[in-house]
Protein backbone atom coordinates (compact mmCIF):
# COMPACT_ATOMS: atom_id res chain seq x y z
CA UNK A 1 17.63 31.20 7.92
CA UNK A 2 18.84 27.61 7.43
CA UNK A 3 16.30 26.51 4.58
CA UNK A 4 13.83 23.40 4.91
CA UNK A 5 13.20 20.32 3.10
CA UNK A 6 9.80 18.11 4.49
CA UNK A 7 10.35 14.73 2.55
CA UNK A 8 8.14 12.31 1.93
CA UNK A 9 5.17 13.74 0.84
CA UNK A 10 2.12 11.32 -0.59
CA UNK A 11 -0.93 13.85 -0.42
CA UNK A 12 -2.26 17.17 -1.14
CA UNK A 13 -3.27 17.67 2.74
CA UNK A 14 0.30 17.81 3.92
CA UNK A 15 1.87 19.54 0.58
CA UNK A 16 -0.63 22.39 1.84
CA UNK A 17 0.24 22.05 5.14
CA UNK A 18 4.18 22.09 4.40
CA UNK A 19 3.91 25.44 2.33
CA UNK A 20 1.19 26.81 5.02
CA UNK A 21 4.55 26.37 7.32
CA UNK A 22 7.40 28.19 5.06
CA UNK A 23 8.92 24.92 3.93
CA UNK A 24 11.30 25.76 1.15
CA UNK A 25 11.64 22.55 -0.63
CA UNK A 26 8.85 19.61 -0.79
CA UNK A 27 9.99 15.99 -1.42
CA UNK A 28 8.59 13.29 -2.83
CA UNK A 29 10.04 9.22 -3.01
CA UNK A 30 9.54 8.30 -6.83
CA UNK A 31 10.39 4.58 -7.57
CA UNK A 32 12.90 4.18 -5.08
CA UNK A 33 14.35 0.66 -5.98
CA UNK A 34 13.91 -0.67 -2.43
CA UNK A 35 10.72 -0.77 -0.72
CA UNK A 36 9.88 1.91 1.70
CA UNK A 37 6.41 3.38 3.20
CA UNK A 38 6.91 6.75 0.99
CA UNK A 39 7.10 5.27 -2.37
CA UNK A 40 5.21 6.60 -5.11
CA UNK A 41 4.82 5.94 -8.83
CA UNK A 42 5.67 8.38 -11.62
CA UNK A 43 2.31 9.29 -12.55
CA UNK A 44 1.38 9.89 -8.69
CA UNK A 45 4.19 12.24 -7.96
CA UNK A 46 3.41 13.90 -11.27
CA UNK A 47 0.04 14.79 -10.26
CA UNK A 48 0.92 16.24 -7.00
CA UNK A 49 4.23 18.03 -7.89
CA UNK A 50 2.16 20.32 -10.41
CA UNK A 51 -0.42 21.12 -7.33
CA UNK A 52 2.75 22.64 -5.66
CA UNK A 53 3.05 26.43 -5.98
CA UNK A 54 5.57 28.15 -8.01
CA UNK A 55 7.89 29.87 -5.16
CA UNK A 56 7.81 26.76 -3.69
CA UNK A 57 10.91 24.18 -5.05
CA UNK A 58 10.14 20.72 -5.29
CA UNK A 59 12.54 17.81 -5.31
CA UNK A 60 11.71 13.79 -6.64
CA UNK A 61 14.08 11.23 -4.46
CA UNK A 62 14.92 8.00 -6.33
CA UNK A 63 17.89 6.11 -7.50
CA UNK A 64 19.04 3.90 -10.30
CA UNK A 65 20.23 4.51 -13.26
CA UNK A 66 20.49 7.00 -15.41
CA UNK A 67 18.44 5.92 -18.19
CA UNK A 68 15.40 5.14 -15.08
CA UNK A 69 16.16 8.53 -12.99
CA UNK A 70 15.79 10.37 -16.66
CA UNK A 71 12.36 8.53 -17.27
CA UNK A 72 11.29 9.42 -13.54
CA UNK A 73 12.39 13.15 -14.28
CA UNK A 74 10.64 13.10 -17.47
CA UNK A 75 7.28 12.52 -16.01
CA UNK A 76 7.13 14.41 -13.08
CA UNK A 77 9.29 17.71 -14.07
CA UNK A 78 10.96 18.31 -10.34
CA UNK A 79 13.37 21.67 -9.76
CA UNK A 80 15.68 19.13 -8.41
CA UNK A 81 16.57 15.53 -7.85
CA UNK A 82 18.50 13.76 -5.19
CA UNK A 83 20.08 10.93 -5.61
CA UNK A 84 19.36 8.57 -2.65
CA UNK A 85 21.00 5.12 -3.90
CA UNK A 86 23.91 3.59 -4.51
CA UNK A 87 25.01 5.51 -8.46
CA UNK A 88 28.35 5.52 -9.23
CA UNK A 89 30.58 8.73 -9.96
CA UNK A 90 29.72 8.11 -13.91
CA UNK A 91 26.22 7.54 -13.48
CA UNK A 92 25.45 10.75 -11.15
CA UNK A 93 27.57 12.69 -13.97
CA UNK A 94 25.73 11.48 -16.68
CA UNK A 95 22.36 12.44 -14.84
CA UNK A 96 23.85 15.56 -13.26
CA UNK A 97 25.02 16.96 -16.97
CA UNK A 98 21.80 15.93 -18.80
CA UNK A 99 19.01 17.32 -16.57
CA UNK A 100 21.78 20.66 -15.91
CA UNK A 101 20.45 22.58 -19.14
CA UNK A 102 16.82 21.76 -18.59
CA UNK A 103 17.32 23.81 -15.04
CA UNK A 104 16.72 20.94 -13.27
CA UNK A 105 19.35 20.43 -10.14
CA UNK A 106 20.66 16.96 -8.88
CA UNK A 107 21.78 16.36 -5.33
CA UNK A 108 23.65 13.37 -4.03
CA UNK A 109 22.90 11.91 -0.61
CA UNK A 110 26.34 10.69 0.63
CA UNK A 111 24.63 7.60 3.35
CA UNK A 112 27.05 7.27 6.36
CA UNK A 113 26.73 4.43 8.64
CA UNK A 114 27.91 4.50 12.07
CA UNK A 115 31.12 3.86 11.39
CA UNK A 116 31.39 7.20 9.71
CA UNK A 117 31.79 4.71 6.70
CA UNK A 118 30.05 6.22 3.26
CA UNK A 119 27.46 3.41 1.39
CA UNK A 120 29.17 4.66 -2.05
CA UNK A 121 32.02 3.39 -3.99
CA UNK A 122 34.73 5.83 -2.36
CA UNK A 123 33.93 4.72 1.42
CA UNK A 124 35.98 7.78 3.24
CA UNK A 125 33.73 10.88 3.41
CA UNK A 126 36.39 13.84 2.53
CA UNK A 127 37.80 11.50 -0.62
CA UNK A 128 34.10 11.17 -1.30
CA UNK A 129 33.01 14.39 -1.31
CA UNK A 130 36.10 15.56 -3.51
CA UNK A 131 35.27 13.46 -6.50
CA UNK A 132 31.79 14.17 -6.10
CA UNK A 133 32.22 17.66 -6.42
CA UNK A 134 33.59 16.92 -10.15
CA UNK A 135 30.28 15.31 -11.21
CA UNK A 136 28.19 18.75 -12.00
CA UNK A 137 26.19 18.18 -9.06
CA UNK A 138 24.50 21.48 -6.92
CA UNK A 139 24.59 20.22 -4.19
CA UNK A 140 25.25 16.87 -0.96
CA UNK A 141 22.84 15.99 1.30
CA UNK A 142 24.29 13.74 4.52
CA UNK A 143 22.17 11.64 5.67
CA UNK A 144 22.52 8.36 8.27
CA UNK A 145 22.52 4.53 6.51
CA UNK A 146 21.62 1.41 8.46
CA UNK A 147 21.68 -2.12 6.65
CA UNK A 148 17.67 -1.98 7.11
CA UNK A 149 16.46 1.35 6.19
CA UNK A 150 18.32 3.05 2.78
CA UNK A 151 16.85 6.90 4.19
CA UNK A 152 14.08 7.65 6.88
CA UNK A 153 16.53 5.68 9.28
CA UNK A 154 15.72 8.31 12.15
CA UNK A 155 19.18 8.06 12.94
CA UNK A 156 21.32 11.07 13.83
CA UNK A 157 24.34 11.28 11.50
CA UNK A 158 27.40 11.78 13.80
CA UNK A 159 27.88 16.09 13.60
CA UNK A 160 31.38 15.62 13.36
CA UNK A 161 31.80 13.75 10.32
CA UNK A 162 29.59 16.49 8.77
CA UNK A 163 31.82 18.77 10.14
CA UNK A 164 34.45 16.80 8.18
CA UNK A 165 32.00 16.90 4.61
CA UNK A 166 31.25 20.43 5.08
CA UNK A 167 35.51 21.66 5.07
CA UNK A 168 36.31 19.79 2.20
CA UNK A 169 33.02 20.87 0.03
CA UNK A 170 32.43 23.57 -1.88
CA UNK A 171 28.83 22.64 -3.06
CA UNK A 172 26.42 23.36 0.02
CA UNK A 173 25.97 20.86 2.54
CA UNK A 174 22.38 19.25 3.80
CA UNK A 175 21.96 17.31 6.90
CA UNK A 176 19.13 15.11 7.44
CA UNK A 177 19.06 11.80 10.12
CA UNK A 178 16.83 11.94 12.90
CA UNK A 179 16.27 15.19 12.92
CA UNK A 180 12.94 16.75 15.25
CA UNK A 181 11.87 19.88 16.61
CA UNK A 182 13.52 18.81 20.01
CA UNK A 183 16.93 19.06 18.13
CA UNK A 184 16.86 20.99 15.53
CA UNK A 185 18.27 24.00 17.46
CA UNK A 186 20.96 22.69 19.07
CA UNK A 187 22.29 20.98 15.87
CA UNK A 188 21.69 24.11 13.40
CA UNK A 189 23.97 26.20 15.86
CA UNK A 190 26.13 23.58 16.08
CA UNK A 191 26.86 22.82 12.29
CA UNK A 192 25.07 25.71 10.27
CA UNK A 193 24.33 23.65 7.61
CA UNK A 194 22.89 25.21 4.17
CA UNK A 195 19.89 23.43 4.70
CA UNK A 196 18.33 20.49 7.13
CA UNK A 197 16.10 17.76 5.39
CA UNK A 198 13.18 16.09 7.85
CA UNK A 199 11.25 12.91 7.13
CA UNK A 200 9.85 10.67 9.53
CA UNK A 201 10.45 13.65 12.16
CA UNK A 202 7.67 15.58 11.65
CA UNK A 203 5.02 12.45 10.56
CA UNK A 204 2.69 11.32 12.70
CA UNK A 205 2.53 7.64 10.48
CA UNK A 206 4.52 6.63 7.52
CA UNK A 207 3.38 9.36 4.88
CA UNK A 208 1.15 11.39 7.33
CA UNK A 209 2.77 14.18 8.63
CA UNK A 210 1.88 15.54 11.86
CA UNK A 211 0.36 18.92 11.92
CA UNK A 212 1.77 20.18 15.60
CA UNK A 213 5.29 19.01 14.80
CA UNK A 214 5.82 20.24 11.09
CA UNK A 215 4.80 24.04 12.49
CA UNK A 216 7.50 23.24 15.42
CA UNK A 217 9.89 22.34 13.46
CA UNK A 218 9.81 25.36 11.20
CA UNK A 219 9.22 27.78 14.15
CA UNK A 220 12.16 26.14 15.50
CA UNK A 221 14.22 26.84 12.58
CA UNK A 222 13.36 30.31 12.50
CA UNK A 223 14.55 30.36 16.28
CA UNK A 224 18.11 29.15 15.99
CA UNK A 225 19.27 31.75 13.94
């Protein structure tokens, strides 16, 4: 089964409601350095990343540099952490290489815009995805940009370019952008990717999910296998 990620979390309600569903990794915005509706502070995300259960991975989204990203891992002890700005090749190494003996995983969302385009300093998706693969990172998540909205665009990332990422990675390959129980189906048997990430998807407000549509989407999941 391709595994889950539910991103976005802000309460206990929907952390229970996420691992009522199966959902294999919970997410949680830590001082992203833009505004968006998901943000929460260090000491918030602390609080509800120890409420998660053990068998249950959880993963802090934020972005900067490394000396902040350390401080934000430092506080609320993630398994993982994805790097959702713009750090450069030196800065996810640094991060990737420190938090590597403590366990802890880091991920790099490669942002493509719809010009296929990556928001990073190598802007062509196979080059990009080569040098990342030297940094010490587990793993690249795909994910749509638009000028307005860093993540939690909505957007669908174009399945070809993904296509593209996947050949020329090693590391596994997430895909999140406008994803929903309505295509999750088509687009896992289309791709197969190691593992779908779902924000705004399955909410029913800005950090509220939505009950009906996070059990879809799972059940859904399970169904495309």
């Amino acid at each position: 089964m391709t595994r889950v990620k539910m991103c976005g979390l802000m309460n206990q309600k929907d952390i229970d409601l996420c691992v009522q569903a199966g959902v294999h990794v919970i997410g949680f915005v830590v001082d992203y350095p833009v505004p968006v509706p998901w943000n929460l502070t260090k000491t918030e995300a602390g609080k509800l990343i120890a409420q998660v259960p053990p068998f249950v991975s959880t993963c802090v989204v934020t972005g900067g540099t490394p000396e902040k990203v350390l401080d934000v891992v430092n506080v609320t002890v993630p398994d993982m952490v994805q790097l959702h700005y713009r750090e450069s090749l030196k800065e996810i190494s640094e991060i990737a290489h420190n938090l590597s003996p403590r366990g802890i995983k880091t991920v790099k969302a490669l942002r493509i815009d719809a010009k296929g385009r990556c928001d990073f300093e190598i802007e062509e998706p196979a080059q990009a995805v080569r040098e990342l693969a030297k940094t010490g990172i587990s793993a690249i998540l795909v994910d749509s940009y638009t000028q307005t909205m860093p993540g939690g665009t909505g957007v669908s990332v174009d399945l070809q370019t993904f296509k593209t990422i996947q050949k020329e990675s090693f590391l596994p390959v997430i895909l999140a952008g406008g994803l929903h129980q309505a295509n999750i189906i088509p687009v896992i048997r289309e791709v197969k990717p190691y593992a779908v990430d779902v924000l705004t998807g399955v909410e029913e407000k800005p950090g509220m999910k939505d009950a009906s549509k996070v059990k879809a989407f799972m059940e859904n999941v399970k169904s495309s296998i």
